[in-house]
C-alpha atoms as a PDB file:
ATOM      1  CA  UNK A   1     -72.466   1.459  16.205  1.00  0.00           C
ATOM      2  CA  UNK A   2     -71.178   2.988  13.475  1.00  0.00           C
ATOM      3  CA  UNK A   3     -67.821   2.419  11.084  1.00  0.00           C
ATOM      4  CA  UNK A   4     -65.814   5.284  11.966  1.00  0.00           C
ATOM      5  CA  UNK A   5     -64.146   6.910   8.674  1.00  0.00           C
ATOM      6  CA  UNK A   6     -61.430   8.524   8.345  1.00  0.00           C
ATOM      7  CA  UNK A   7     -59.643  10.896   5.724  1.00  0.00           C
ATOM      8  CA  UNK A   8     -57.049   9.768   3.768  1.00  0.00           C
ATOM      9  CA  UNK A   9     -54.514  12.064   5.766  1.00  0.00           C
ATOM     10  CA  UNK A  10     -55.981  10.813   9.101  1.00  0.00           C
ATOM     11  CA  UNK A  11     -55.683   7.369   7.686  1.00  0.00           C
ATOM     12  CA  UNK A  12     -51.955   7.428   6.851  1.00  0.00           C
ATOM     13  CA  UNK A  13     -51.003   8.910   9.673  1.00  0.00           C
ATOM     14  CA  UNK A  14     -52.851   6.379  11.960  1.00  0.00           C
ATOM     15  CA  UNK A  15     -50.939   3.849   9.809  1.00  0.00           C
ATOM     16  CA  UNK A  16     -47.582   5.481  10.673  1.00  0.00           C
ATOM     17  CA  UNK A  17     -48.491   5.716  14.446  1.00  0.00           C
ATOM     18  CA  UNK A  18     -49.565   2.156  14.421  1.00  0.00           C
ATOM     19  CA  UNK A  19     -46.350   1.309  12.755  1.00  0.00           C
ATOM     20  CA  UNK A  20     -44.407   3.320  15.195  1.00  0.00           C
ATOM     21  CA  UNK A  21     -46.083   1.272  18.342  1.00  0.00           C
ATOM     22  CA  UNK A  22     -45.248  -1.949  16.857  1.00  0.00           C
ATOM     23  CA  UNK A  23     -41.534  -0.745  16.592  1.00  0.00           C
ATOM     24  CA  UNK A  24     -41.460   0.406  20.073  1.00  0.00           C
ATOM     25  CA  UNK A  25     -43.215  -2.885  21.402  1.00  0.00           C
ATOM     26  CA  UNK A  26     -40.985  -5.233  19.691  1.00  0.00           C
ATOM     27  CA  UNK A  27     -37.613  -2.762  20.520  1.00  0.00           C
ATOM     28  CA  UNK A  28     -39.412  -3.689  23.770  1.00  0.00           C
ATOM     29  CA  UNK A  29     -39.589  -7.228  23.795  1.00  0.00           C
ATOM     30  CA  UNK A  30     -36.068  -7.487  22.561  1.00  0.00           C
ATOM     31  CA  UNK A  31     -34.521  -5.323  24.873  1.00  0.00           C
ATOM     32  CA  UNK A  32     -36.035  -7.046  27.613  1.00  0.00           C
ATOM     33  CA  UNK A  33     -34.941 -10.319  26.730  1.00  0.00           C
ATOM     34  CA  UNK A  34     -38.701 -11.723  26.702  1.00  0.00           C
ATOM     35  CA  UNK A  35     -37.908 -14.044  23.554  1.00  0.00           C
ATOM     36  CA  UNK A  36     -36.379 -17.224  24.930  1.00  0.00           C
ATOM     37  CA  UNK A  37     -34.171 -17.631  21.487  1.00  0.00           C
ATOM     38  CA  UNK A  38     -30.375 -17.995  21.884  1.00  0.00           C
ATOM     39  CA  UNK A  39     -30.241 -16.504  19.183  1.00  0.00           C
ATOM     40  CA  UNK A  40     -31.480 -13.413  19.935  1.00  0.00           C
ATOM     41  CA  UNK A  41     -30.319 -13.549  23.828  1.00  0.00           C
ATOM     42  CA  UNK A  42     -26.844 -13.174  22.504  1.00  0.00           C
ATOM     43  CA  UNK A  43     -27.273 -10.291  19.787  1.00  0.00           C
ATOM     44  CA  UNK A  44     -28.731  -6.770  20.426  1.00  0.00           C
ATOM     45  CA  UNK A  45     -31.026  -6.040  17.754  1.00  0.00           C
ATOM     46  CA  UNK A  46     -32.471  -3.023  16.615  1.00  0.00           C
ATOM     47  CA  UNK A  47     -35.668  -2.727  15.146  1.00  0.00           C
ATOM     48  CA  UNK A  48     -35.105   0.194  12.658  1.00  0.00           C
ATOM     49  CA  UNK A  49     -38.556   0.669  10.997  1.00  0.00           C
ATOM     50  CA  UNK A  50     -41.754  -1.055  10.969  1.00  0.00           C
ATOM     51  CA  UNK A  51     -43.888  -0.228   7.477  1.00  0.00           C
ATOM     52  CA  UNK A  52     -48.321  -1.087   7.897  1.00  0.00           C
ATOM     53  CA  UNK A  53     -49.859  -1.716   5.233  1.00  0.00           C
ATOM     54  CA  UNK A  54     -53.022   0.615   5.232  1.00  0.00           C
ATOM     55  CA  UNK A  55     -55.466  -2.072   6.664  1.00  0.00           C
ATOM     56  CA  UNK A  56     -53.030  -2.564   9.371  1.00  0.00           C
ATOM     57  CA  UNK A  57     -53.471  -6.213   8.841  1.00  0.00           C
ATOM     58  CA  UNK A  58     -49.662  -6.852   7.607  1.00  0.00           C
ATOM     59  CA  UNK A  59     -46.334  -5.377   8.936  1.00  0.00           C
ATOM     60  CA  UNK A  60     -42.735  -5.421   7.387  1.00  0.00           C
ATOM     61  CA  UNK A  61     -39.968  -5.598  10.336  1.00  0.00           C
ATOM     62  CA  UNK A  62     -36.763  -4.196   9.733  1.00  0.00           C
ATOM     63  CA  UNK A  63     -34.172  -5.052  11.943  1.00  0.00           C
ATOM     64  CA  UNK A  64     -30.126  -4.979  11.928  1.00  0.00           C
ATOM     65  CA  UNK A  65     -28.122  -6.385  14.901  1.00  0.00           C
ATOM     66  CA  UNK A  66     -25.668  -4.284  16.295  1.00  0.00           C
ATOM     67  CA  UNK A  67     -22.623  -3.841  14.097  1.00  0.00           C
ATOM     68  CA  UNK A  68     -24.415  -6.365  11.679  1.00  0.00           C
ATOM     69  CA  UNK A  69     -23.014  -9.476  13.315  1.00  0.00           C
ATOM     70  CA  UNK A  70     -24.765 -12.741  12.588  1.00  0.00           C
ATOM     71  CA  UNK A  71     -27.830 -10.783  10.730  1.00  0.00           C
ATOM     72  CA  UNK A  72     -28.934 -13.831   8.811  1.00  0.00           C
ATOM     73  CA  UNK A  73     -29.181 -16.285  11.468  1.00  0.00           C
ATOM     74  CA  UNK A  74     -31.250 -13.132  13.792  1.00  0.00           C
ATOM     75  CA  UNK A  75     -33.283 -12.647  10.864  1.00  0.00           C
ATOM     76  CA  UNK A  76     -34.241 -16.502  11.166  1.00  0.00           C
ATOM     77  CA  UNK A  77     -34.276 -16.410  14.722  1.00  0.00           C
ATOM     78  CA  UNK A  78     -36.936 -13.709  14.455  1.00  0.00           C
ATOM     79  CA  UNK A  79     -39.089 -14.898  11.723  1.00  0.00           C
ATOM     80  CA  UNK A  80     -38.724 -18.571  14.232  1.00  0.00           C
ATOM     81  CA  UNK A  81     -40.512 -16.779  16.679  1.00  0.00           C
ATOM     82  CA  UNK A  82     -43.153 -14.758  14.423  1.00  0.00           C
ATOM     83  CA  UNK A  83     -45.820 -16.318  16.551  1.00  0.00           C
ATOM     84  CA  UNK A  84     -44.688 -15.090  19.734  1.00  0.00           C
ATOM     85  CA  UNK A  85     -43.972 -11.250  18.778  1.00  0.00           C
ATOM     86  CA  UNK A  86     -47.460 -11.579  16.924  1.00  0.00           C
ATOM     87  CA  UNK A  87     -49.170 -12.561  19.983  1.00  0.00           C
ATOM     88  CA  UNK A  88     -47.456 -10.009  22.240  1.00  0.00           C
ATOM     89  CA  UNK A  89     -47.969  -7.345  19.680  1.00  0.00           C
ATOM     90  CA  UNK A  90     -51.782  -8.152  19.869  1.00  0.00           C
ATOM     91  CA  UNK A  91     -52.083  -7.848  23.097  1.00  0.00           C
ATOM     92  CA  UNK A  92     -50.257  -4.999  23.744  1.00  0.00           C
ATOM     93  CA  UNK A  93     -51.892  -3.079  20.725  1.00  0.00           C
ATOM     94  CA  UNK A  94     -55.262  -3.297  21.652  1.00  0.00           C
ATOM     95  CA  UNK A  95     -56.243  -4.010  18.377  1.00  0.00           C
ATOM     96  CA  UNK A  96     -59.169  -6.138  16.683  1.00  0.00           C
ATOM     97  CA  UNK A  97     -56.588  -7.964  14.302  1.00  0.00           C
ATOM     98  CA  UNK A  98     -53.100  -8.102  15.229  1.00  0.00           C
ATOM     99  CA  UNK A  99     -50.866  -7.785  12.655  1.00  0.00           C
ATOM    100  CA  UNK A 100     -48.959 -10.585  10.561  1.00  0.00           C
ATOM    101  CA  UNK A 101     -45.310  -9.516  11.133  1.00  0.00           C
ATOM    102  CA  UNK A 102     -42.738 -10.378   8.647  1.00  0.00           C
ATOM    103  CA  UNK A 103     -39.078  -9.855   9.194  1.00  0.00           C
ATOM    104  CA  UNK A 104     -36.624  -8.431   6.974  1.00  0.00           C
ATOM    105  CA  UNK A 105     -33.064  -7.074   7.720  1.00  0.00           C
ATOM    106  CA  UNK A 106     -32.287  -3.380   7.205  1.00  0.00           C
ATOM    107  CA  UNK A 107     -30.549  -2.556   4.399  1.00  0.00           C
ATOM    108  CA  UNK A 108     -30.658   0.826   4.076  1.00  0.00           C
ATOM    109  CA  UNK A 109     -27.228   0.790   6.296  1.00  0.00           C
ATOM    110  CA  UNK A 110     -25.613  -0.828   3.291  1.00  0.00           C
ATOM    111  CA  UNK A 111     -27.388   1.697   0.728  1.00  0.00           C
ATOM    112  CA  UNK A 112     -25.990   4.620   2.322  1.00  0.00           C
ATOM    113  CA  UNK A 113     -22.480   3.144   2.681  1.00  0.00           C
ATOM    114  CA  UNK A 114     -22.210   2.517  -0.818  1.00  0.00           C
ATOM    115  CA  UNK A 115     -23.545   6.086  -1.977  1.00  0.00           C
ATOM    116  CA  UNK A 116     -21.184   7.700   0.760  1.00  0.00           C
ATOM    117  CA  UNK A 117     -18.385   5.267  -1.161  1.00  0.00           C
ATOM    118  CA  UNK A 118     -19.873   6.596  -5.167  1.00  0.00           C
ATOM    119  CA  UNK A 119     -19.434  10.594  -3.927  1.00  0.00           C
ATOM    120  CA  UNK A 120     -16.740   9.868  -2.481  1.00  0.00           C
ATOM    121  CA  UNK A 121     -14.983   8.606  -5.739  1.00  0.00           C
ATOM    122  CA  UNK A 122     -12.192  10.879  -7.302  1.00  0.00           C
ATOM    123  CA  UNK A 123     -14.084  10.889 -10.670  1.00  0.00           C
ATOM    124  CA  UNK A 124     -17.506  12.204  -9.541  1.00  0.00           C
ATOM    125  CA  UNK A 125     -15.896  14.698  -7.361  1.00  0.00           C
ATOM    126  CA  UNK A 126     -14.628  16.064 -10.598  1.00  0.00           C
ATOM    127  CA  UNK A 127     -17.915  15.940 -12.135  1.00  0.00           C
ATOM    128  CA  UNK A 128     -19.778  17.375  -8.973  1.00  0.00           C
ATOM    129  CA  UNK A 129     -16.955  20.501  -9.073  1.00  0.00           C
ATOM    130  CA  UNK A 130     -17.620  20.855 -12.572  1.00  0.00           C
ATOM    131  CA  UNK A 131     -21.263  20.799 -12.403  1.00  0.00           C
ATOM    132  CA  UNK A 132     -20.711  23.991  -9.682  1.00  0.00           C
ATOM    133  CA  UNK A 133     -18.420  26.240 -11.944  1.00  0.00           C
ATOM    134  CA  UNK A 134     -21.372  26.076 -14.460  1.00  0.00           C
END
């Protein structure tokens, strides 16, 4: 049987659709209560983005509990149970290799809240309305 190849476009986007199952599995999992964590029974967690690397053999989790409550001790109650959401991701994929997941919490909430904060500021308002009259 032969390798199949792919292009590099095909490629990436097979990596972002594989990505995009793993995020809707673990959403899954989580919503569902499957974990038996305490942890994670009493927090709602989102899982905000899941990035592949291209041999689909390693996956970065992010994740923020709702209203980012307790995200340190989720995060650890998450990465506690790695080999659980690995195994359940594995066999839900259909894949030769499951992934190795690896959680991180989301900070792109906190990213946005402090650019919001910088345009927001009185002095590069002024420099933004200056900018315009140009």
């Amino acid at each position: 049987m032969a390798k199949q190849q792919f292009s590099a476009e095909q490629h990436s986007v097979r990596v972002l659709k594989v990505g995009e199952r793993v995020r809707h599995i673990l959403s899954e999992l989580l919503t569902r209560g499957e974990v038996h964590d305490e942890t994670l029974s009493a927090h709602s967690v989102s899982v905000t983005e899941v990035k592949m690397t291209p041999d689909l053999k390693h996956a970065s989790v992010y994740v923020k509990p709702l209203l980012g409550s307790e995200e340190e001790a989720v995060v650890k109650a998450l990465r506690t149970n790695t080999a659980f959401f690995q195994r359940e991701v594995a066999k839900r994929l259909g894949l030769k290799f499951a992934p190795k997941l690896q959680f991180r919490p989301d900070e792109s909430f906190d990213e946005a809240d402090r650019i919001e904060r910088l345009l927001n500021d009185p002095k590069v308002a002024r420099d933004l309305e200056e900018g315009e009259e140009g």
